[in-house]
Protein backbone atom coordinates (compact mmCIF):
# COMPACT_ATOMS: atom_id res chain seq x y z
CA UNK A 1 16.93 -5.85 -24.42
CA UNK A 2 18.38 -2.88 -26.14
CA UNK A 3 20.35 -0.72 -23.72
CA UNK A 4 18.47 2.53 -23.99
CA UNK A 5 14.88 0.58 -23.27
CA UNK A 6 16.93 -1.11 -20.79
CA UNK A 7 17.41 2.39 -18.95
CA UNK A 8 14.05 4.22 -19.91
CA UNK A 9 12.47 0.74 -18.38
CA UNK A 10 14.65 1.00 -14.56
CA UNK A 11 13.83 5.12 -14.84
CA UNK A 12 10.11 3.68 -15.46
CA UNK A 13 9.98 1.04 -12.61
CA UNK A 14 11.98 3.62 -10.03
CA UNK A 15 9.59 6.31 -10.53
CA UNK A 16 6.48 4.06 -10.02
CA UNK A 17 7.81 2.71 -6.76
CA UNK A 18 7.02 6.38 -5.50
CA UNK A 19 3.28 6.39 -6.79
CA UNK A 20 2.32 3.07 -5.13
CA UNK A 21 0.12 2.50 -2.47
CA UNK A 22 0.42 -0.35 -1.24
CA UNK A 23 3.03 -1.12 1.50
CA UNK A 24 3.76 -4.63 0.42
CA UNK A 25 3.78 -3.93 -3.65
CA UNK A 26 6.52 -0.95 -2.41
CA UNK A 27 8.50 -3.39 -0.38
CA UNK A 28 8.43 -6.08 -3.31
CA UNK A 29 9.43 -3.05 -5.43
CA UNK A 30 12.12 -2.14 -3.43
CA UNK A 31 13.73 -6.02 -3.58
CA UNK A 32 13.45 -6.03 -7.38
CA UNK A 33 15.40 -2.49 -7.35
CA UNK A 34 18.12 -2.18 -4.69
CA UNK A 35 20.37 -4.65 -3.64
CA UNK A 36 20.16 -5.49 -0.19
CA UNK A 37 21.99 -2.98 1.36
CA UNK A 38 21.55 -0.33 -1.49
CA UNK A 39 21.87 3.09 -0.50
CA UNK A 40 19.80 6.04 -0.88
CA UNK A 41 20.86 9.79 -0.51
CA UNK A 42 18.76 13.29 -0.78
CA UNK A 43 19.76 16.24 1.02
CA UNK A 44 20.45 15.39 4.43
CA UNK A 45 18.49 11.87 4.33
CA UNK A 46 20.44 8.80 3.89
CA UNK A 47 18.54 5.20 3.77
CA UNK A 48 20.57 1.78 3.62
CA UNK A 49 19.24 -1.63 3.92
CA UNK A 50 15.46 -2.49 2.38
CA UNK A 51 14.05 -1.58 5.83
CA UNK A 52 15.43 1.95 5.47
CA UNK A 53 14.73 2.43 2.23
CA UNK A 54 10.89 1.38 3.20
CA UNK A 55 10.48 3.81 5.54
CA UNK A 56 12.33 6.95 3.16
CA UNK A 57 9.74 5.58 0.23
CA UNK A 58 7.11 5.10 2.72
CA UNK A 59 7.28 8.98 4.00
CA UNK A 60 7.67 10.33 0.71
CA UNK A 61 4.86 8.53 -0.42
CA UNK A 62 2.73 9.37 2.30
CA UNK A 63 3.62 12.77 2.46
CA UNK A 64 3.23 13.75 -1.25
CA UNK A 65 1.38 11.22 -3.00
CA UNK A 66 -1.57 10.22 -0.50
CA UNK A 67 -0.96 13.64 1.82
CA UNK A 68 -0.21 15.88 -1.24
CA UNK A 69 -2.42 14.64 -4.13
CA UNK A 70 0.97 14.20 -6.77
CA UNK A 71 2.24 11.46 -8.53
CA UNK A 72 5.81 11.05 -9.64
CA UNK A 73 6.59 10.38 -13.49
CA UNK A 74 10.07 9.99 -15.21
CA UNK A 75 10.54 12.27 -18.19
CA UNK A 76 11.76 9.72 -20.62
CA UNK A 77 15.23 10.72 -20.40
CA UNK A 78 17.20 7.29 -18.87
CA UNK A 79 20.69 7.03 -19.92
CA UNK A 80 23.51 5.07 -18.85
CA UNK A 81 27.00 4.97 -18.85
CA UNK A 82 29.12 1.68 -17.68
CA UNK A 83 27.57 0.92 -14.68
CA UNK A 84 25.89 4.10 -13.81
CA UNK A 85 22.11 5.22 -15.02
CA UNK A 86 20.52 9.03 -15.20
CA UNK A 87 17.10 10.16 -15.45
CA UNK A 88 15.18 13.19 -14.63
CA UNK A 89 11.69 12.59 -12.56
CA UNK A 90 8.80 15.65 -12.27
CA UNK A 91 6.45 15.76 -8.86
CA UNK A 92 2.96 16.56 -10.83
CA UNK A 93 -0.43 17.21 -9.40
CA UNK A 94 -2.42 13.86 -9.85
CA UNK A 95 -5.57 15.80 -10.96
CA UNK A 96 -3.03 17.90 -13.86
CA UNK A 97 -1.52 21.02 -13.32
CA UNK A 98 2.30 22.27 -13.84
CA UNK A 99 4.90 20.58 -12.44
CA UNK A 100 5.51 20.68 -8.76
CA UNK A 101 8.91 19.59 -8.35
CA UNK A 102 11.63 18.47 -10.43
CA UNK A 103 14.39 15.78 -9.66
CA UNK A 104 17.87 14.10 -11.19
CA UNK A 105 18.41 10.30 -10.06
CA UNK A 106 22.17 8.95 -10.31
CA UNK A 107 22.39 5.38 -9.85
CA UNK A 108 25.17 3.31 -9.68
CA UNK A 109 24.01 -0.09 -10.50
CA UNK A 110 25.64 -3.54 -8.99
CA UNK A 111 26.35 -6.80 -11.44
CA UNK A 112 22.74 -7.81 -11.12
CA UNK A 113 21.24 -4.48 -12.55
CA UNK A 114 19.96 -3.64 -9.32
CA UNK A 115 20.72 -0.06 -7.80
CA UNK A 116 23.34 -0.23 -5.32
CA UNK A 117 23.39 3.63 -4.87
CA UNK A 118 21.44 6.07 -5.46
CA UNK A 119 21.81 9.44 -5.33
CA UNK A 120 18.99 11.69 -5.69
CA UNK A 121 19.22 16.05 -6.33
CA UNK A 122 15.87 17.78 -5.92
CA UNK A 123 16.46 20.52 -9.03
CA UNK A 124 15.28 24.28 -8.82
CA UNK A 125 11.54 24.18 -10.74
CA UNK A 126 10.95 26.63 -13.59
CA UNK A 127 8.20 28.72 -12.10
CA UNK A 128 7.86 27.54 -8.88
């Protein structure tokens, strides 16, 4: 697989994990993204270990995706560099509308692919 679509596919797969609904697809989803003790950082939050990680997707999920009527969607802009990867994400009302929030994800990847941190910046939004 060509390294770009390589990228653009992880951005793809990451971003989805947000939208989905079911606990067991997300904790599947997790396993096939993160090592097992991958990290996760935003703000003040910090998640390590697939249990963590659960719970941060879980509340995020719950809180703006079933709670909040958005969906998460990557912007197409997945790029890596050795063994790091960079992508923007929007926060979009499910039933259209203008973006709600915007986001940059920096992962550092392990040998397997797999994200073994992540680092995650919610950006100002244009407008908002």
């Amino acid at each position: 697989m060509h390294a770009k679509t390589r990228f653009a596919e992880l951005a793809d797969r990451y971003v989805a994990l947000w939208n989905l609904t079911d606990a067991d697809a997300r904790r599947d989803a997790i396993a096939a993204l993160w090592v097992p003790q991958g990290e996760h950082y935003v703000r003040t939050l910090q998640a390590k270990g697939y249990e963590a990680l659960a719970q941060r997707v879980t509340g995020s999920h719950e809180k703006n995706v079933r709670d909040g009527g958005f969906r998460f969607i990557a912007t197409g802009d997945a790029q890596g560099l050795h063994d790091t990867v960079m992508f923007h994400w929007q926060m979009v009302p499910a039933a259209g509308g203008p973006v709600a929030a915007l986001g940059l994800e920096f992962l550092r990847l392990a040998e397997d692919g797999r994200i073994a941190v992540d680092y995650q910046f919610i950006l100002p939004t244009p407008g908002v």
